[in-house]
Structure formats: structure tokens, C-alpha cells
Protein backbone atom coordinates (compact mmCIF):
# COMPACT_ATOMS: atom_id res chain seq x y z
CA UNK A 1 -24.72 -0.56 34.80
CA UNK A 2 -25.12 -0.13 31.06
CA UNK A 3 -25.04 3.83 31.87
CA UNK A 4 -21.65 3.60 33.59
CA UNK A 5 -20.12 1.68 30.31
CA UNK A 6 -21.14 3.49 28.02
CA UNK A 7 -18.60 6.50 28.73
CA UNK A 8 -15.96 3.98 29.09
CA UNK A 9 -16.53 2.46 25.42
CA UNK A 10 -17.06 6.18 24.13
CA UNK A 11 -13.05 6.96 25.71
CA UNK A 12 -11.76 3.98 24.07
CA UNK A 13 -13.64 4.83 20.79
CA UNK A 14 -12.02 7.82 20.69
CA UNK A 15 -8.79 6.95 21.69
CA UNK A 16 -8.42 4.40 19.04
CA UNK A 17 -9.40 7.07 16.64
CA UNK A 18 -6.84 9.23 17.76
CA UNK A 19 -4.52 6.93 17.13
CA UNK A 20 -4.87 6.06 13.69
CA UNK A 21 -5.01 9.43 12.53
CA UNK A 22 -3.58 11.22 9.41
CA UNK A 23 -0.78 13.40 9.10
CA UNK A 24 -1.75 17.25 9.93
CA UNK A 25 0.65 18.83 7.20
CA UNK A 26 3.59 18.23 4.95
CA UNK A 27 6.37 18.19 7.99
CA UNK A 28 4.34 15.51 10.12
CA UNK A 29 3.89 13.52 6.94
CA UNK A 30 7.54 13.45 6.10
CA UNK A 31 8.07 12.33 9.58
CA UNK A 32 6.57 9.68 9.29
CA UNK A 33 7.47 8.27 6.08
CA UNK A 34 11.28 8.53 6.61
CA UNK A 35 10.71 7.02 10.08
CA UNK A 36 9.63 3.78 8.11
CA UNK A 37 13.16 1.66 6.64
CA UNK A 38 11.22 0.30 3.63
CA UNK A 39 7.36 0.62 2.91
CA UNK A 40 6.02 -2.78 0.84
CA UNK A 41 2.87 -2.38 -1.69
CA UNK A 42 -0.32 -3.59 -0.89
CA UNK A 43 -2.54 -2.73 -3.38
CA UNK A 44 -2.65 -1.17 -6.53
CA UNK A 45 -6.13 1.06 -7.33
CA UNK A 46 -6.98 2.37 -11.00
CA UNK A 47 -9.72 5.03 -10.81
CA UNK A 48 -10.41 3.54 -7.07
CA UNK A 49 -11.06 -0.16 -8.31
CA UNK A 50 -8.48 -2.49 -7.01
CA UNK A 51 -6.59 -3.99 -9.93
CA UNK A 52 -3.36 -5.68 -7.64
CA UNK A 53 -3.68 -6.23 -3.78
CA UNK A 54 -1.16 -8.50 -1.51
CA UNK A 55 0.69 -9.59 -4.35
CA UNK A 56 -2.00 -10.75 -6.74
CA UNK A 57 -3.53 -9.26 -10.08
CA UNK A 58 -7.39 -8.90 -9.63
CA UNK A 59 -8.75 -8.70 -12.93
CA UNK A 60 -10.46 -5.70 -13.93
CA UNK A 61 -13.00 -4.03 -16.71
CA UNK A 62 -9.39 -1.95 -18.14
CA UNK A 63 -7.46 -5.55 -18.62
CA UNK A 64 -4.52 -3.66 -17.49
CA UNK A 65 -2.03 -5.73 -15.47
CA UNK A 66 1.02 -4.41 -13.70
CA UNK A 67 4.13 -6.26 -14.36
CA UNK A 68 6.12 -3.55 -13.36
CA UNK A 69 5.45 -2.64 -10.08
CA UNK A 70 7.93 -1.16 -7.10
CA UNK A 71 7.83 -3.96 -4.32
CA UNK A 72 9.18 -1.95 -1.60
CA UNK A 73 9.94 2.01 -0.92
CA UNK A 74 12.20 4.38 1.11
CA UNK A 75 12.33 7.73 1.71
CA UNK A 76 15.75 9.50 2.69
CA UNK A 77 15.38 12.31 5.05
CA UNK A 78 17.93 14.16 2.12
CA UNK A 79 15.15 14.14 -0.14
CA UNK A 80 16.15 11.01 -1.77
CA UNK A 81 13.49 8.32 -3.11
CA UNK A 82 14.37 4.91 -3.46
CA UNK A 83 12.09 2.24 -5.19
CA UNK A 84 13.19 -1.59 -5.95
CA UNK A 85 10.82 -3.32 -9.20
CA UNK A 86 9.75 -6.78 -8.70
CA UNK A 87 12.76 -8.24 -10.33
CA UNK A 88 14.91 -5.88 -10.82
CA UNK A 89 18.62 -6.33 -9.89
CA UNK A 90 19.06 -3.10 -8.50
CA UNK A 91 17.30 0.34 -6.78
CA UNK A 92 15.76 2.94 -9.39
CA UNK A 93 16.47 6.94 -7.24
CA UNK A 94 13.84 9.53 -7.81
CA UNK A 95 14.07 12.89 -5.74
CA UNK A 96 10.84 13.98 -3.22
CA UNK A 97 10.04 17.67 -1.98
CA UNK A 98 7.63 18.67 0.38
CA UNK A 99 5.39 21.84 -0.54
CA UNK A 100 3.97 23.08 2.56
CA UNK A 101 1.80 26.00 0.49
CA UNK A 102 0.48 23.04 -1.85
CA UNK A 103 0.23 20.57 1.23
CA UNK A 104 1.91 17.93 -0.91
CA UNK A 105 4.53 15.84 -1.27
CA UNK A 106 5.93 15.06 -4.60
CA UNK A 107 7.84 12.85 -6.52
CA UNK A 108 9.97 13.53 -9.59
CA UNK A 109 12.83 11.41 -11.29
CA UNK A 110 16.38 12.51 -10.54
CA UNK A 111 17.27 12.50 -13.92
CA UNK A 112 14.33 14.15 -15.62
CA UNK A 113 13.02 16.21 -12.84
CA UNK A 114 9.81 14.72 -14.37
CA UNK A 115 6.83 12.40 -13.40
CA UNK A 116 3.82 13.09 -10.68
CA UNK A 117 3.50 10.92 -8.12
CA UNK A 118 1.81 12.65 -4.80
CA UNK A 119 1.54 12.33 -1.82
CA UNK A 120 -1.18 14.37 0.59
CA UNK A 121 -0.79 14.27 4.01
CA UNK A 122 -4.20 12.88 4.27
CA UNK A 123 -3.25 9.94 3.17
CA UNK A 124 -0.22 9.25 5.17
CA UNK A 125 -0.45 7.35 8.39
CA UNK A 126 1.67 5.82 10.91
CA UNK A 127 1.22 2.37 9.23
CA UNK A 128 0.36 3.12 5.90
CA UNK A 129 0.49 5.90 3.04
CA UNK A 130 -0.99 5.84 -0.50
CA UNK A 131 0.56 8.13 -3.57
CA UNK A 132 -1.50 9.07 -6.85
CA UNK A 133 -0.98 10.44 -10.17
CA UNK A 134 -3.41 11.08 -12.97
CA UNK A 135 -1.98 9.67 -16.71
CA UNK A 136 -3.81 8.67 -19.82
CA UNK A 137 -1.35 6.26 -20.89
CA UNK A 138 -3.28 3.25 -19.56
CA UNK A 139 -6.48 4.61 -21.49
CA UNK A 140 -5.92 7.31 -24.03
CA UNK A 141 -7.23 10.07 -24.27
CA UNK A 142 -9.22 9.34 -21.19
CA UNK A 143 -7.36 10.34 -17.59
CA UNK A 144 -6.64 7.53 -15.21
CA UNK A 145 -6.48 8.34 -11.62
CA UNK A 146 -3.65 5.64 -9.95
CA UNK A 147 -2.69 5.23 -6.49
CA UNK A 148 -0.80 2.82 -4.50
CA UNK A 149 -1.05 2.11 -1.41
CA UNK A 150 1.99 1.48 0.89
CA UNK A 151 2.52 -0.26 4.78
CA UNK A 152 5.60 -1.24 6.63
CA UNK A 153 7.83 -3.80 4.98
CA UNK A 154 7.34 -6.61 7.79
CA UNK A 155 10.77 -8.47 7.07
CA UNK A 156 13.57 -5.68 7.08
């Protein structure tokens, strides 16, 4: 008996495995990130310690706390980037390209045609994506690796 299940939990294994899968390349990944209305935050890492999850501030060794933090996302199939700050009054607009030779996407402000935020394909899945940049502001001279990790917004 335990011979004949074992094939049948070894199918299911891998077909839950194929479903949560990451994006191949830059095209599937924007795909799937404009197919999303509006992506919320769920957590906030700073050199891969959590420092903000589901809302919350968890304290950390830096003492950094975000404030200022985009509560929900969208990506325009024109390129567009929209991002709404916890209590803002209105939408800031920064501009995204895809670089298939990199294998990136990134994100720059409209007006500045500045900033760093990426995006790898690795990290983008059906129900989820993350974006990182590297900045010493939140510990000069010293580099800080930040990403934030994204999933559906669950009340459109």
C-alpha cells in the first residue's frame, strides 16, 4: 500500500512546486506584475533582517524605522510606476524598464531618471514579488542592502 502512495504524494509534490514558481525572464515577470491591479507591502528587510512586516515596525540592531513607506503598488503595462505613501493624499509616478540582457527590471523616478530599485525575475511570483536597492544613507559609509516585499492588495 505504502508503495502505491508514495508516487502519488511525489506528483502532487511536484505539482505544487510547479506552481509556485518564479518568473523565467524579464517578459514573464512583467506579465505578471501588470496582471496584479495594486500589490500591498508585507514586509520590509534591511540587509535580510525584517525591520517592518504586516504593518508593524519590528525593532532592529540599526534603530531605523520606516515612516515613509509605499502601502500599495501598480505597474502600467506603458511603463508607468505608481506608488501611494502611507498618508499621502495622492500617487507619487516613477517610470520601470525591463532589460532582458541584464535580466532586470528597474525602477527610476520620472522626473530624475534617478534611483535603483530592482526587480529580478527570481523574485517575482504569481502572488508575490520583492524589489532591492543597495544605499548607504541608512548607515554611512557602510552599504545597506533593502528589499521589500510585495503580494496582491486583497481589498481592490
Amino acid at each position: 500500500m505504502t508503495s502505491r502512495l508514495f508516487p502519488l504524494f511525489f506528483i502532487v509534490v511536484i505539482g505544487i512546486n510547479a506552481c509556485h514558481r518564479p518568473a523565467d525572464d524579464v517578459q514573464e515577470a512583467q506579465t505578471r506584475l501588470t496582471s496584479v491591479p495594486k500589490w500591498q507591502i508585507q514586509e520590509i528587510l534591511m540587509n535580510e533582517a525584517p525591520v517592518f512586516k504586516n504593518g508593524k515596525h519590528i525593532p532592529h540592531i540599526s534603530g531605523v524605522e520606516f515612516d515613509t513607506y509605499m502601502e500599495w503598488v501598480r505597474f502600467l503595462p506603458d511603463g508607468s510606476f505608481e506608488g501611494h505613501f502611507v498618508g499621502a493624499a495622492d500617487t507619487q509616478k516613477f517610470q520601470w524598464e525591463a532589460y532582458a540582457k541584464q535580466n532586470v527590471i528597474a525602477l527610476r523616478d520620472t522626473a530624475t531618471k534617478t534611483g535603483g530599485w530592482n526587480i529580478y525575475p527570481r523574485n517575482v511570483y504569481d502572488d508575490s514579488f520583492e524589489m532591492e536597492t543597495r544605499s548607504n544613507l541608512y548607515d554611512p559609509p557602510r552599504m545597506t542592502k533593502l528589499t521589500l516585499k510585495f503580494k496582491p492588495l486583497s481589498s481592490q
